[in-house]
Every structure is written in C-alpha cells, then in structure tokens.
C-alpha atoms as a PDB file:
ATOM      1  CA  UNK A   1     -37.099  26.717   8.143  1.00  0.00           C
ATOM      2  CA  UNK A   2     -34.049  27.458  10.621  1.00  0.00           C
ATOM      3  CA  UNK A   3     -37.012  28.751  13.232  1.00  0.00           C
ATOM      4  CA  UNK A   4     -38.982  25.908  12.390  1.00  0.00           C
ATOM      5  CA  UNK A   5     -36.486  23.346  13.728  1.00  0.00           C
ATOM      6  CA  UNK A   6     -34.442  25.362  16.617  1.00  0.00           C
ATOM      7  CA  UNK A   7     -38.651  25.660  18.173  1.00  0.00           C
ATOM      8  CA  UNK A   8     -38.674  21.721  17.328  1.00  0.00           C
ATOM      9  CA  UNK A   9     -35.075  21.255  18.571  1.00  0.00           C
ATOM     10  CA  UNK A  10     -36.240  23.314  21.711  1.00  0.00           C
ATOM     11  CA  UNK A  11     -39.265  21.709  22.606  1.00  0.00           C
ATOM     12  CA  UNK A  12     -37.704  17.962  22.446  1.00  0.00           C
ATOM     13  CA  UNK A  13     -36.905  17.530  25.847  1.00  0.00           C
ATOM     14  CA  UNK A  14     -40.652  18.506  26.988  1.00  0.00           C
ATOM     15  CA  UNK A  15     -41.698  15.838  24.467  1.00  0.00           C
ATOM     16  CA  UNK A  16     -39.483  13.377  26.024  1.00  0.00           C
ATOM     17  CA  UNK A  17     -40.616  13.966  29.540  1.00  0.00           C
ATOM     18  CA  UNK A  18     -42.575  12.133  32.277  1.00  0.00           C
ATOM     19  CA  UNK A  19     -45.791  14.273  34.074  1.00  0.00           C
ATOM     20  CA  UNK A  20     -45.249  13.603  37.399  1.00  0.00           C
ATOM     21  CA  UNK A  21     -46.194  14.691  41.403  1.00  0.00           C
ATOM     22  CA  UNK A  22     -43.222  15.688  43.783  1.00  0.00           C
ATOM     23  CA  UNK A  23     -44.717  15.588  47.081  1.00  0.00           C
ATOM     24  CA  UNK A  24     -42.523  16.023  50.147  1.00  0.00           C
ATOM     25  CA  UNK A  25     -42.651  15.421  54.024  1.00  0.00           C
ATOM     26  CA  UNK A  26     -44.843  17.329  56.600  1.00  0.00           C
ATOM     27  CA  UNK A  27     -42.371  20.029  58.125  1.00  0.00           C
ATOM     28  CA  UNK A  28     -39.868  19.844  54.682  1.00  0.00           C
ATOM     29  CA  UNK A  29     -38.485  23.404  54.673  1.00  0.00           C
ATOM     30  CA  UNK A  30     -39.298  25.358  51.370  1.00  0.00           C
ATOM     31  CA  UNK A  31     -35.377  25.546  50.758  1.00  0.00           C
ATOM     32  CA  UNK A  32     -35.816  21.562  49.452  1.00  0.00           C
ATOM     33  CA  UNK A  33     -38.780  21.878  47.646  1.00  0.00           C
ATOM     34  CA  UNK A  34     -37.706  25.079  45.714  1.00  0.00           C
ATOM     35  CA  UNK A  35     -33.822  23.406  44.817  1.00  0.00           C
ATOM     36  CA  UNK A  36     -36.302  19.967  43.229  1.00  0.00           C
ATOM     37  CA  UNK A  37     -38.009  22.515  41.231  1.00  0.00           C
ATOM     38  CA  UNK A  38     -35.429  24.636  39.770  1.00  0.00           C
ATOM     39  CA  UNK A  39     -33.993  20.469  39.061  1.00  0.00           C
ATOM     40  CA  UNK A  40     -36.475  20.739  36.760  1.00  0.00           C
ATOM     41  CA  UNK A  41     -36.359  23.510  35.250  1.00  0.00           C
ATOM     42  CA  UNK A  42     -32.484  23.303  35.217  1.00  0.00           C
ATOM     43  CA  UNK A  43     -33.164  20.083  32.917  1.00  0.00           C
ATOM     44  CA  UNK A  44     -35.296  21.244  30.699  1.00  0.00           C
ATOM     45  CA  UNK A  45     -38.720  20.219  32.189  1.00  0.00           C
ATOM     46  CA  UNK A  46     -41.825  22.427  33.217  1.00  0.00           C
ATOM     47  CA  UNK A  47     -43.007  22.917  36.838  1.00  0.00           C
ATOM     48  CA  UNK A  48     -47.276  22.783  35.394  1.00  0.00           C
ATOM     49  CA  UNK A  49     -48.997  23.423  39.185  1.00  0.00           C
ATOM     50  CA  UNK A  50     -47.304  24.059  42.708  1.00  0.00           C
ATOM     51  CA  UNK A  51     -49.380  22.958  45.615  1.00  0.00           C
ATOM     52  CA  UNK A  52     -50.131  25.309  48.257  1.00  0.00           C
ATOM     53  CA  UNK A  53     -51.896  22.671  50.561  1.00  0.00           C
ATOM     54  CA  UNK A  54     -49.571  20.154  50.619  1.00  0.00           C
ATOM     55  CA  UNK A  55     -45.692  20.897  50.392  1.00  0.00           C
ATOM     56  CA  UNK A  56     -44.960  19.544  46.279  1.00  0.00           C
ATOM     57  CA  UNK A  57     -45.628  20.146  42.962  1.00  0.00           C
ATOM     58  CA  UNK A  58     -46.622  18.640  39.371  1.00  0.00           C
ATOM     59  CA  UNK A  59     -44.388  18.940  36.636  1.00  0.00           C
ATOM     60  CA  UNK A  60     -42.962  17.924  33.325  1.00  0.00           C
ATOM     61  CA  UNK A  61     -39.555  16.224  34.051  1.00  0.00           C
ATOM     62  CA  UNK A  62     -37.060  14.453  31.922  1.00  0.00           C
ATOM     63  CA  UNK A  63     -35.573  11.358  33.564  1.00  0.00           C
ATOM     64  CA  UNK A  64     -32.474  12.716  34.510  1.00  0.00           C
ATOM     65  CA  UNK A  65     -34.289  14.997  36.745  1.00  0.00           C
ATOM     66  CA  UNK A  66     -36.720  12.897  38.274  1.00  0.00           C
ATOM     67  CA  UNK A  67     -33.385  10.639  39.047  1.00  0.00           C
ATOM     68  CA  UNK A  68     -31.586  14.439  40.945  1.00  0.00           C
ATOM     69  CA  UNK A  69     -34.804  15.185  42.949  1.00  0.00           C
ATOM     70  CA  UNK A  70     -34.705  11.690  44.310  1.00  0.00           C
ATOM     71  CA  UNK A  71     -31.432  11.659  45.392  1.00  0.00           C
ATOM     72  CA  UNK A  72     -30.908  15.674  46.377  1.00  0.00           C
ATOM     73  CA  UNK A  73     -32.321  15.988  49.807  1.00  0.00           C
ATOM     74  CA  UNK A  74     -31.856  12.221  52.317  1.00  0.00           C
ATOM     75  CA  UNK A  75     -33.517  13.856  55.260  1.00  0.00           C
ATOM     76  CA  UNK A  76     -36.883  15.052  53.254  1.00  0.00           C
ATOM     77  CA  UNK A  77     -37.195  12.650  50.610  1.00  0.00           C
ATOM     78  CA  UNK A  78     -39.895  12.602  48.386  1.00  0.00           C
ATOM     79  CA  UNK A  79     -42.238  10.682  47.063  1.00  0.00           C
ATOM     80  CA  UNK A  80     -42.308  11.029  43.048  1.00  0.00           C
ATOM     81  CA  UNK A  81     -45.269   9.399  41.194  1.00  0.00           C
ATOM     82  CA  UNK A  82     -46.754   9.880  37.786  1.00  0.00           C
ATOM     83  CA  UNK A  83     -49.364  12.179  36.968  1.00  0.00           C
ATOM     84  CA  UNK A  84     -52.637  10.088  36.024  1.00  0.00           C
ATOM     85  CA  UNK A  85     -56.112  10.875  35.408  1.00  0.00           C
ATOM     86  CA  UNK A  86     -58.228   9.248  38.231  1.00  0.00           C
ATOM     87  CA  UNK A  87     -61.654   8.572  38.171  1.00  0.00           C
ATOM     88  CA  UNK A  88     -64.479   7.180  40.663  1.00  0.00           C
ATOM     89  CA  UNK A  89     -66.035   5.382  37.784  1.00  0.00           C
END
C-alpha cells in the first residue's frame, strides 16, 4: 500500500502538467535550449520529443516551469504553446 501511494504521490506533478511546444529563435545557441529543458525536468515535468529541425522541444511541464522558461533567457525568448492535435479536416 506504501508503494502504491509514494508511485501515486510521484506521478502527481505529471498529472498536473500542461503538454506543451518550446520553440526558440533561429541562431539560439544550444546552451538556452538545454538550461529550458533541464527547467523541466528540474520541476518535475517530462521532455516527450526534442526537435532536431527546428531548435525546441515538446514536453510535459508544470506551470511553474512553463512560467522559468519564459522568463530565463531575454535575448532568445521563446515561444511556448500547447500541444494540440491538428487536423486538415
């Protein structure tokens, strides 16, 4: 019962958290984008697909973290969105 709710206790912040897209600035250096990611991890979210294309990243993010990414870097700021399905249809 204990492991029951430390894995429930564990996996509340990932419950609680927005999907989202971090996508930064042509010519962002990888130093920026890698210190927003380990914001995530750092607060409990899940990085779920890093772009190689593009300089960003999807993720699962509590607020608080979505709120640090935004403000961390003035010169390369990013644009933060949620993560939605899209369709042509």
């Amino acid at each position: 019962m204990k492991l029951l709710s430390a894995t429930i206790i564990g996996l509340l912040p990932l419950a609680l958290a927005n999907s989202i897209l971090v996508t930064f600035p042509k010519g962002t250096p990888d130093s920026v984008v890698d210190r927003a990611k380990k914001s995530v991890v750092d607060s409990g979210g899940m990085i779920t697909h890093e772009y190689t294309l593009i300089k960003g990243f999807s993720a699962n993010a509590p607020e608080a973290a979505v709120q640090q990414i935004s403000t961390e870097s003035a010169a390369y700021s990013p644009h933060i969105e949620e993560d939605l399905t899209v369709s042509t249809q």
